[in-house]
N, C-alpha and C. Protein backbone atom coordinates (compact mmCIF):
# COMPACT_ATOMS: atom_id res chain seq x y z
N UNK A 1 46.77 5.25 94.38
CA UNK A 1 48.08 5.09 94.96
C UNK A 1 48.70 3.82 94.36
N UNK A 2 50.03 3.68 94.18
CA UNK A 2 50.73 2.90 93.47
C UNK A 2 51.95 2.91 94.59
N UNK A 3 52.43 1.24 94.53
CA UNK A 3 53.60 0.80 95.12
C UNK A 3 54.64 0.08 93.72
N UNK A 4 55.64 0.84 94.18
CA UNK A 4 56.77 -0.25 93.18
C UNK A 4 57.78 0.09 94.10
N UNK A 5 58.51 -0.67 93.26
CA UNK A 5 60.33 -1.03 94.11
C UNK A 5 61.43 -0.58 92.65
N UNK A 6 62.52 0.36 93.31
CA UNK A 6 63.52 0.12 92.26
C UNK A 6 64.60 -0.12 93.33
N UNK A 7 65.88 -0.86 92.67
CA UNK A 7 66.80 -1.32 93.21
C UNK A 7 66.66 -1.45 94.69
N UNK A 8 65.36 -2.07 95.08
CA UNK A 8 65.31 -2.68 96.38
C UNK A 8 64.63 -1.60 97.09
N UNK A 9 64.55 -0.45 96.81
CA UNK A 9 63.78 0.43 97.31
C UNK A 9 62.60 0.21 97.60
N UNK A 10 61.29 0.68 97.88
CA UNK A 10 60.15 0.29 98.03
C UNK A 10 59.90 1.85 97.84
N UNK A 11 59.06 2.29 96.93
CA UNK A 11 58.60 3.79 96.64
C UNK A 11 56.78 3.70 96.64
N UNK A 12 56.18 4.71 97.17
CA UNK A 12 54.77 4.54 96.98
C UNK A 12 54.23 6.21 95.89
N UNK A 13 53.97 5.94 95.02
CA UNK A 13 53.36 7.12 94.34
C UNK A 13 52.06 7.30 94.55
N UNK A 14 51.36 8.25 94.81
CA UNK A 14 50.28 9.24 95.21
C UNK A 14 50.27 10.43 94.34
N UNK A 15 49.22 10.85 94.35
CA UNK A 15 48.35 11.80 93.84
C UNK A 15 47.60 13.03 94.01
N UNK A 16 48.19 14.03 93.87
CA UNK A 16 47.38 15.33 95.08
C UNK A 16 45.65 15.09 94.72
N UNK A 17 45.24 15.25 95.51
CA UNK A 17 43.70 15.05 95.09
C UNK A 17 43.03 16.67 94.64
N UNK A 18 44.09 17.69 94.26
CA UNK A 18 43.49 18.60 93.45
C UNK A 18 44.34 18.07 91.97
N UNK A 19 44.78 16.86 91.33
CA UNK A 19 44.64 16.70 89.92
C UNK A 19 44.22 15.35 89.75
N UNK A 20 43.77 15.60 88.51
CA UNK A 20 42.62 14.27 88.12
C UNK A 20 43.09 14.17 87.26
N UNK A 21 43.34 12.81 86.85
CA UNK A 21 43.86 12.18 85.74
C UNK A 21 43.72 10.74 85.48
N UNK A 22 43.00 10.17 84.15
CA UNK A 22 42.60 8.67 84.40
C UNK A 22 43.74 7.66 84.52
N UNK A 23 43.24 6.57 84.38
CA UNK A 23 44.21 5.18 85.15
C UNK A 23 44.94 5.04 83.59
N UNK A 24 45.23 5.44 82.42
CA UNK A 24 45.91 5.11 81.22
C UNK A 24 47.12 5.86 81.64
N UNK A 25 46.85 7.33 82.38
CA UNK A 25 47.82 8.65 81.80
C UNK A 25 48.34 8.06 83.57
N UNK A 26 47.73 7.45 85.09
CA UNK A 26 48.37 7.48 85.80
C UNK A 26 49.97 6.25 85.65
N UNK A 27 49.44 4.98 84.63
CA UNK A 27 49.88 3.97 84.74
C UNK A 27 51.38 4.26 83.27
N UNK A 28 50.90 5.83 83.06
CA UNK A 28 52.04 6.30 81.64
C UNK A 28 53.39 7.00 82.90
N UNK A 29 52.69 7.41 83.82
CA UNK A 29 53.55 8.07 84.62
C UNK A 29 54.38 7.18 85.60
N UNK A 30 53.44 5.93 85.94
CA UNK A 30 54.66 4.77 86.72
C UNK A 30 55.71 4.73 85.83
N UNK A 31 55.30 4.10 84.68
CA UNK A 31 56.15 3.85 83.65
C UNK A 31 57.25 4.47 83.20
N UNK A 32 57.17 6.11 83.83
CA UNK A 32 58.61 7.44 83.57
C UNK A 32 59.28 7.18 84.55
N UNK A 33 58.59 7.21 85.82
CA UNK A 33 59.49 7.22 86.87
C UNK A 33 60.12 5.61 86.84
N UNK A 34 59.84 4.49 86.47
CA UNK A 34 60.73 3.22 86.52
C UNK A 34 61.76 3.47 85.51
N UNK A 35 61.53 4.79 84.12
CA UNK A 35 62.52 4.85 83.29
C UNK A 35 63.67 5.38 84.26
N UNK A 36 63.38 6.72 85.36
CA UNK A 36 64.15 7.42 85.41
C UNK A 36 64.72 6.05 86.82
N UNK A 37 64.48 5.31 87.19
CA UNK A 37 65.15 4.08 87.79
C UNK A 37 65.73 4.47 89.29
N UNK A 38 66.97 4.13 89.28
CA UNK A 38 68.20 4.39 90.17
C UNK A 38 68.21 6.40 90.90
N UNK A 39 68.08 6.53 89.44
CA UNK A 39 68.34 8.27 89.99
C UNK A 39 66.59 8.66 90.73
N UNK A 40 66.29 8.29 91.47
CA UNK A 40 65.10 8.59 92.52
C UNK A 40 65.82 8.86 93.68
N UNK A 41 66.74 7.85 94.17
CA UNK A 41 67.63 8.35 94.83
C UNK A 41 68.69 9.52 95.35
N UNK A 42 68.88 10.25 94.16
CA UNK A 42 69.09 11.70 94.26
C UNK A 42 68.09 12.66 94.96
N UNK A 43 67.26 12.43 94.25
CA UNK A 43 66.49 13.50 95.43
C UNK A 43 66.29 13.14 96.84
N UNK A 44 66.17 14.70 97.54
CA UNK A 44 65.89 14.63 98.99
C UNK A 44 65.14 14.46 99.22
N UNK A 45 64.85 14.75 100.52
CA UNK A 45 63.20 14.92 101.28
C UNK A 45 63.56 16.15 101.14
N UNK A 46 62.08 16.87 100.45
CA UNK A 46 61.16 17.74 100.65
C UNK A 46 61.57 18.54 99.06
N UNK A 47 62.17 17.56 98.27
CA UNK A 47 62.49 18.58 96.97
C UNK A 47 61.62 17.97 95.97
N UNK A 48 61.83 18.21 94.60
CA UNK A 48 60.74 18.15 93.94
C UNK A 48 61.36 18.13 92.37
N UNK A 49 60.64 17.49 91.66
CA UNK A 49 61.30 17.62 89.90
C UNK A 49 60.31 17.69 88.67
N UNK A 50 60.23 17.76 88.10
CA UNK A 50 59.49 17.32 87.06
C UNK A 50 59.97 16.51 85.63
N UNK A 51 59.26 16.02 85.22
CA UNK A 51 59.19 15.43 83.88
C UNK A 51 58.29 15.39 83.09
N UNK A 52 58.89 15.59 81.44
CA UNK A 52 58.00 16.15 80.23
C UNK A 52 57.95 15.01 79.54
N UNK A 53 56.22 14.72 79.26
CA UNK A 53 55.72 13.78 78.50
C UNK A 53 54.84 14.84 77.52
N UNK A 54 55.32 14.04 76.03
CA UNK A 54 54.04 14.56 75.23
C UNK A 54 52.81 14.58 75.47
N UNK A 55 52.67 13.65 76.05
CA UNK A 55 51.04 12.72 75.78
C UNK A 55 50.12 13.83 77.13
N UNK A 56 50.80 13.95 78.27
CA UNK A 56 50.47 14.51 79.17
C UNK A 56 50.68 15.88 79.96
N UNK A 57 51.89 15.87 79.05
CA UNK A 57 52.55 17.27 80.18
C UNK A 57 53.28 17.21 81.01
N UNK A 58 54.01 18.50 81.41
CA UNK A 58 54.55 18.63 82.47
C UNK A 58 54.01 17.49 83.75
N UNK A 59 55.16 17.12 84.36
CA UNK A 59 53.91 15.91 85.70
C UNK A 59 55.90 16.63 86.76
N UNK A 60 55.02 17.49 88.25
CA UNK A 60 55.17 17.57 88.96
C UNK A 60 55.28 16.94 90.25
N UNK A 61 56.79 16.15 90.54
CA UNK A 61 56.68 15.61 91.51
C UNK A 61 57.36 16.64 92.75
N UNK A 62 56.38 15.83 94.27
CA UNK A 62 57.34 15.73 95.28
C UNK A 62 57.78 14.88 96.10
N UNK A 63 58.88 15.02 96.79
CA UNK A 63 60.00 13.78 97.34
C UNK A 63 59.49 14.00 98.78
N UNK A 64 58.86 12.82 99.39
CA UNK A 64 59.39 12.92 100.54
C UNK A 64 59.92 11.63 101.16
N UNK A 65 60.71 11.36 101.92
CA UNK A 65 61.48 10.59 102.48
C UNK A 65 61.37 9.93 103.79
N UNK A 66 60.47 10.45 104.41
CA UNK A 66 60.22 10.40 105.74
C UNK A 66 58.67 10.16 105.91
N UNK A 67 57.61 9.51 106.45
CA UNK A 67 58.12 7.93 107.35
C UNK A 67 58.56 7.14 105.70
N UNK A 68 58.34 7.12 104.85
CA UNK A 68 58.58 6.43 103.45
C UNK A 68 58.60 7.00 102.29
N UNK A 69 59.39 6.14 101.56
CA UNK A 69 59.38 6.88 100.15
C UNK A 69 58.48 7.30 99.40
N UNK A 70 58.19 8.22 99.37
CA UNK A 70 56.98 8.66 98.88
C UNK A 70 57.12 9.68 97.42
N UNK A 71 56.87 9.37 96.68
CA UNK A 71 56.57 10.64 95.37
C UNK A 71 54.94 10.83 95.33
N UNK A 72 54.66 12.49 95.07
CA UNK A 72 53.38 12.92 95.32
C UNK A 72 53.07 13.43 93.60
N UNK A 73 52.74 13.03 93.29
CA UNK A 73 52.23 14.25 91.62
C UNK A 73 51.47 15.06 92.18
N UNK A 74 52.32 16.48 92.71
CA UNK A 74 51.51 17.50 92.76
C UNK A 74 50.48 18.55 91.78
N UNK A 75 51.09 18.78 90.15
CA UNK A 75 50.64 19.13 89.54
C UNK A 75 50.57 18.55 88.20
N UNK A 76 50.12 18.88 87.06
CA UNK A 76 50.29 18.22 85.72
C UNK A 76 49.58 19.53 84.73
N UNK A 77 50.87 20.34 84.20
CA UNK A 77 50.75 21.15 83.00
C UNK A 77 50.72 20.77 81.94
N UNK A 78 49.51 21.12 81.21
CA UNK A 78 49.65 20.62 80.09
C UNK A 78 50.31 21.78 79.01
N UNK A 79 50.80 20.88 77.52
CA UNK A 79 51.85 21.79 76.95
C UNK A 79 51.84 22.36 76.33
N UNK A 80 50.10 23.03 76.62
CA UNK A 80 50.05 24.66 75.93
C UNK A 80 49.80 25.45 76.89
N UNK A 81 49.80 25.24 78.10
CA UNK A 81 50.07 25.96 79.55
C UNK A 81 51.63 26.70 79.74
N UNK A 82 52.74 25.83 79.05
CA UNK A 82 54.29 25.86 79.31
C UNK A 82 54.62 27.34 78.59
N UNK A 83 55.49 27.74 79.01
CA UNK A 83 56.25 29.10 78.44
C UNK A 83 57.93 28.89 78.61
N UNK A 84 57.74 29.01 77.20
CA UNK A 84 59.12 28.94 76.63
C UNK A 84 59.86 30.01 76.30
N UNK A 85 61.04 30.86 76.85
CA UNK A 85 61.52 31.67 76.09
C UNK A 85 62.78 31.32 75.38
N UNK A 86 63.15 31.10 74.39
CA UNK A 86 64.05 30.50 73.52
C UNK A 86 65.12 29.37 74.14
N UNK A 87 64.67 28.77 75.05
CA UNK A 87 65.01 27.27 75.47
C UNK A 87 65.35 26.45 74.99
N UNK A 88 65.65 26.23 73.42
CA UNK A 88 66.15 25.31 72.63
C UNK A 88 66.23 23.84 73.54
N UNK A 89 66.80 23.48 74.23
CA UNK A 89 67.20 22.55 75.33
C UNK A 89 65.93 21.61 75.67
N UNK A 90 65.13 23.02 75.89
CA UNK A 90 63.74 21.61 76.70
C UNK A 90 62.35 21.99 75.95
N UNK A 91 62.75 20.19 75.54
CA UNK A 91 62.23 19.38 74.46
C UNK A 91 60.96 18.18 75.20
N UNK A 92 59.70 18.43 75.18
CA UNK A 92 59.41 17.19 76.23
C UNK A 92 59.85 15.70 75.68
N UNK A 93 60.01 14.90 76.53
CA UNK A 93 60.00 13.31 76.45
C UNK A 93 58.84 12.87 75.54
N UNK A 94 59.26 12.06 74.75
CA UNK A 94 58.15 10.96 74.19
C UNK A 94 57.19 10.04 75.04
């Protein structure tokens, strides 16, 4: 479990304990979500997003809001799991 703050926020990230993933690839994923910053705030409670890293894959979050900010990494696809049908558009993140 991981605590950070953006714009005064206080967010705690967690980990479903059905995915395993070491402390390099968890501490690559703080590192996306401080990219994606300010816009954490968009999401609700009880919705969910993802973001595409090469290195790792698909990384599945969920939002919840209530008693605290909470993001959960529910899943993590990796990106020969993904199906593409002519998507041009989605490209994972570096």
């Amino acid at each position: 479990m991981y605590r950070f703050s953006i714009e005064g926020d206080e967010w705690i990230l967690r980990f479903s304990p059905q995915v395993y993933i070491d402390s390099d690839d968890k501490q690559t994923i703080l590192f996306a979500l401080l990219h994606i910053g300010v816009d954490l705030d968009k999401y609700s409670h009880g919705s969910a997003f993802i973001i595409f890293t090469k290195k790792i894959g698909a990384i599945v979050f969920d939002v919840d809001r209530i008693p605290s900010l909470i993001l959960t990494v529910s899943n993590i696809i990796p990106e020969d799991k993904w199906y593409s049908r002519d998507f041009p558009s989605m490209k994972p993140l570096s």
